[in-house]
C-alpha atoms as a PDB file:
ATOM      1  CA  UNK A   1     115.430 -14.450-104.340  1.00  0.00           C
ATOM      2  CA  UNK A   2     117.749 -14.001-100.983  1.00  0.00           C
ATOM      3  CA  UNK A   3     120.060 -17.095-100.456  1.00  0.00           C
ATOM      4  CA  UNK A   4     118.345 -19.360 -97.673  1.00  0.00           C
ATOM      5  CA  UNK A   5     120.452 -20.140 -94.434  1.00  0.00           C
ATOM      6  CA  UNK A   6     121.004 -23.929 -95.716  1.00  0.00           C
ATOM      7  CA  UNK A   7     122.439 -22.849 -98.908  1.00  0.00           C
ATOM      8  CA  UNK A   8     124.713 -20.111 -97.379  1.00  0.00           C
ATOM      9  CA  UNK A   9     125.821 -23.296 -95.285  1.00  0.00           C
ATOM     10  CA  UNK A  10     126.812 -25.471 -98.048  1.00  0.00           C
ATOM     11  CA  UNK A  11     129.051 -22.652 -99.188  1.00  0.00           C
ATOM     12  CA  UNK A  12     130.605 -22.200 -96.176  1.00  0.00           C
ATOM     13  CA  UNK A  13     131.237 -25.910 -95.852  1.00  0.00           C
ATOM     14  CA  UNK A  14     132.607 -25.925 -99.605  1.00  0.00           C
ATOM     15  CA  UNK A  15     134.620 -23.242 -99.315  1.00  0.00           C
ATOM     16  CA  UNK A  16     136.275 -24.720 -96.304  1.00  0.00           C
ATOM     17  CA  UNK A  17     137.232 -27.844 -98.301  1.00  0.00           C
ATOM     18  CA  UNK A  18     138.646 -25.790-100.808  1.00  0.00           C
ATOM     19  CA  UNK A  19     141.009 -24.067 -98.619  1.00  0.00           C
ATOM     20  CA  UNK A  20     142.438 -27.280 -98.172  1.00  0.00           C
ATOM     21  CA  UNK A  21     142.852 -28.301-101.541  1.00  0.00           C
ATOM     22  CA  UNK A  22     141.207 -26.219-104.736  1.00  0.00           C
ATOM     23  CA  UNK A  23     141.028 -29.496-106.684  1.00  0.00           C
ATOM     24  CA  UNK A  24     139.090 -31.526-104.253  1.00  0.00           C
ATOM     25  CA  UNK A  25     136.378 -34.013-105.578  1.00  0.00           C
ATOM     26  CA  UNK A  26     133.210 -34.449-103.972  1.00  0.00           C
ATOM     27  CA  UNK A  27     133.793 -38.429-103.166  1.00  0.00           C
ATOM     28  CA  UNK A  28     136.698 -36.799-100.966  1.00  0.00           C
ATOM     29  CA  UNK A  29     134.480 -34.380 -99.576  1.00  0.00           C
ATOM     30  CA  UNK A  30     131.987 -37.252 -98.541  1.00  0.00           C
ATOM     31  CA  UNK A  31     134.748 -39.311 -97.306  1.00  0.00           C
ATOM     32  CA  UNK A  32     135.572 -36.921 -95.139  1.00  0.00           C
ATOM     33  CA  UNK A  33     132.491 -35.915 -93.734  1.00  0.00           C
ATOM     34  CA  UNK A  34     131.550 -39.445 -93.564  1.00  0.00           C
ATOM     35  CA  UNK A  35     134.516 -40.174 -90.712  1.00  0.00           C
ATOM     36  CA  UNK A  36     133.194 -36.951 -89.213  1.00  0.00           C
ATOM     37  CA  UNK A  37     129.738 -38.240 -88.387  1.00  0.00           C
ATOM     38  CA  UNK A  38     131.320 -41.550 -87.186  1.00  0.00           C
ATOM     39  CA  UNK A  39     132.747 -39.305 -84.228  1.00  0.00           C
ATOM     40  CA  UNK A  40     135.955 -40.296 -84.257  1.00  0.00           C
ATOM     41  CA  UNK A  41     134.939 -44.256 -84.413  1.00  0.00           C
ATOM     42  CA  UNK A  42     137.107 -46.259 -87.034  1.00  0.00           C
ATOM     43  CA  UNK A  43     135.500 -47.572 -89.747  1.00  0.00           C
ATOM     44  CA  UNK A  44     136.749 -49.960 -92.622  1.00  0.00           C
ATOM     45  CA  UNK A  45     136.817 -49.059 -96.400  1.00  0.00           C
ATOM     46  CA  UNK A  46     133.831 -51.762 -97.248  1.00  0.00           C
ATOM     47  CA  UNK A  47     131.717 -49.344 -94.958  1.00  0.00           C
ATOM     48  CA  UNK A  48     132.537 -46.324 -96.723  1.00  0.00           C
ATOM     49  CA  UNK A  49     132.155 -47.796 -99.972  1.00  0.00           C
ATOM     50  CA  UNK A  50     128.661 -49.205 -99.425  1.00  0.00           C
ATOM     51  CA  UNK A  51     127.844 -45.645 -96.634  1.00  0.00           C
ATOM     52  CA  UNK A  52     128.583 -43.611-100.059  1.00  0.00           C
ATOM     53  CA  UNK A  53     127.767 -46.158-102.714  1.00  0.00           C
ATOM     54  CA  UNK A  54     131.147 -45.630-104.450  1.00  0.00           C
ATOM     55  CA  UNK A  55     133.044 -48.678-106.418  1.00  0.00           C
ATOM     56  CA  UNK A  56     136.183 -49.669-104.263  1.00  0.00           C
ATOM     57  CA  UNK A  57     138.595 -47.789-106.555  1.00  0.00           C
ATOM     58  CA  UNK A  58     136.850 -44.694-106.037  1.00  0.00           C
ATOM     59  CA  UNK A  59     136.896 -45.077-102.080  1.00  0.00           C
ATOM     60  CA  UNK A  60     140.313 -45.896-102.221  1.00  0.00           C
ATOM     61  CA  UNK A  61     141.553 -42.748-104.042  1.00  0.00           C
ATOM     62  CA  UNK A  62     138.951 -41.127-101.949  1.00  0.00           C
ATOM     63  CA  UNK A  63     140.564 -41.808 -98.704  1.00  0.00           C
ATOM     64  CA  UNK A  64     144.158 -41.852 -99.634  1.00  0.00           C
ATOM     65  CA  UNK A  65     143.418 -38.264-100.390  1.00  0.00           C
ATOM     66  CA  UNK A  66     143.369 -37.891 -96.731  1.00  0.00           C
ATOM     67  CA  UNK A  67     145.765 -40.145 -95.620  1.00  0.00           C
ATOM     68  CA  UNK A  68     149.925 -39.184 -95.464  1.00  0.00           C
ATOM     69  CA  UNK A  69     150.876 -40.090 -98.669  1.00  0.00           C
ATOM     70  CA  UNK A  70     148.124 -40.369-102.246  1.00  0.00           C
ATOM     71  CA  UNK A  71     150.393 -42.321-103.604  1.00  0.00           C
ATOM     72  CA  UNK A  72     154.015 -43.094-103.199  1.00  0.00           C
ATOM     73  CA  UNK A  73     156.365 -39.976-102.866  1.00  0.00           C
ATOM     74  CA  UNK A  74     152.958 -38.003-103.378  1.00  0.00           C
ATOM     75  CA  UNK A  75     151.595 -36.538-100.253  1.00  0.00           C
ATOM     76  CA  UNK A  76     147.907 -36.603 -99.150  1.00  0.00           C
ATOM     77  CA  UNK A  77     146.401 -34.226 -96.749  1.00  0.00           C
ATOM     78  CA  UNK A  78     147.228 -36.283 -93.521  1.00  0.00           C
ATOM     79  CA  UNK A  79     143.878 -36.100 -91.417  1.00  0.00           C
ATOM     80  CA  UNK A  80     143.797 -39.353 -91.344  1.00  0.00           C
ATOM     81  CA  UNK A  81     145.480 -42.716 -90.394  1.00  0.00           C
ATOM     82  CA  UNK A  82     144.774 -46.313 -91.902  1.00  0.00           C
ATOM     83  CA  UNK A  83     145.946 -49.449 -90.142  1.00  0.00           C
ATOM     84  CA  UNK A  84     144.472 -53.103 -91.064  1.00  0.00           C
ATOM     85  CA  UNK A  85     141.394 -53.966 -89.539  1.00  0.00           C
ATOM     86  CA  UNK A  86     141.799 -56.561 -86.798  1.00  0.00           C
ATOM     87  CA  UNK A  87     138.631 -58.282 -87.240  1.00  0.00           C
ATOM     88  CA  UNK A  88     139.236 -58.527 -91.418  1.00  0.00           C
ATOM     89  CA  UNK A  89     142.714 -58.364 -93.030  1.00  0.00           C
ATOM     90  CA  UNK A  90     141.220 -57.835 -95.791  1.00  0.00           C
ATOM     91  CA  UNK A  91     139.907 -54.237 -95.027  1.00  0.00           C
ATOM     92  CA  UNK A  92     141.883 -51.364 -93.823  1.00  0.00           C
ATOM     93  CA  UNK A  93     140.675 -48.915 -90.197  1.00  0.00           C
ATOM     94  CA  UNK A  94     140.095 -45.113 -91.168  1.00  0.00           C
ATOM     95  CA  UNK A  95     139.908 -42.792 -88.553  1.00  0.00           C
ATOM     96  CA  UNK A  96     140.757 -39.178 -88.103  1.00  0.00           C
ATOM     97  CA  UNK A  97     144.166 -37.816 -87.042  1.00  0.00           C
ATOM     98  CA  UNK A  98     144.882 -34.369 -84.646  1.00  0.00           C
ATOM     99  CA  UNK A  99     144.682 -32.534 -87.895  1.00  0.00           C
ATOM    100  CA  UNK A 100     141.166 -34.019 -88.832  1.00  0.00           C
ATOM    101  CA  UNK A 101     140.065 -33.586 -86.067  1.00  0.00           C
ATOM    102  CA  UNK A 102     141.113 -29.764 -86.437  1.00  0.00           C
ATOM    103  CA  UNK A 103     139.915 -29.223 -89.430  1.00  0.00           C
ATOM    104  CA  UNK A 104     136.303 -31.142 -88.585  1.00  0.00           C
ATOM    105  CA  UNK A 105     136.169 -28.441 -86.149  1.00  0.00           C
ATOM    106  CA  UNK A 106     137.030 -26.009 -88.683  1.00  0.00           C
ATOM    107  CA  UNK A 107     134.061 -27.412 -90.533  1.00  0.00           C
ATOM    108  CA  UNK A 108     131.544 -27.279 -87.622  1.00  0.00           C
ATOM    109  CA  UNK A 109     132.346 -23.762 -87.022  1.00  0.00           C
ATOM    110  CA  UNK A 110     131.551 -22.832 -90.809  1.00  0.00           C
ATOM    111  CA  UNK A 111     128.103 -24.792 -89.979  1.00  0.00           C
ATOM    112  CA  UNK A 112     127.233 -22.016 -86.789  1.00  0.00           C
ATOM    113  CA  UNK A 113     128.664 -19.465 -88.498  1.00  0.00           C
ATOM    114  CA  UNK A 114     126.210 -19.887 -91.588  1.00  0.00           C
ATOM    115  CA  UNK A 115     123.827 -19.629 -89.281  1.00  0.00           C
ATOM    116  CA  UNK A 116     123.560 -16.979 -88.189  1.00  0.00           C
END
């Protein structure tokens, strides 16, 4: 059975991510994409959680993937930047950086190319 133009597209999407880091996890992945189709609008982690249906730990590590720094002294990917939401202290804004924006381009070619 030849490989349809939508799965030839998730590979290509895939395989970008794992350029980026071989030991991704898919709620990274989502996380990511998830900011992409927000284009380029902030949104707080109680959005992503509930957007994804993830618990709030899961979002957390999710997203710090992305950030700067995972964790202290361990760095992150750094496509995106966190700052506290104005409207909710309680919550912390996620947007894309210059690089995630990059690489979301990165990602859109991978879509076109695919289909071709």
């Amino acid at each position: 059975m030849p490989s349809s133009k939508e799965i030839r597209t998730a590979i290509r999407v895939l395989e970008e991510f794992k350029k980026i880091d071989p030991d991704i996890t898919l709620p990274s992945m989502l996380t990511f994409l998830y900011a992409v189709e927000r284009d380029g609008q902030a949104g707080n982690q109680f959005e992503i959680d509930q957007r994804l249906d993830m618990s709030g730990a899961t979002a957390s590590r999710a997203i710090a993937h992305w950030l700067p720094f995972k964790r202290p002294r361990v760095a992150g990917l750094n496509m995106m930047d966190s700052i506290p939401d104005p409207e909710d202290r309680r919550y912390r804004m996620i947007t894309l950086n210059r690089r995630g924006l990059d690489f979301a381009e990165r990602i859109k070619l991978a879509v076109q190319e695919a289909a071709l």
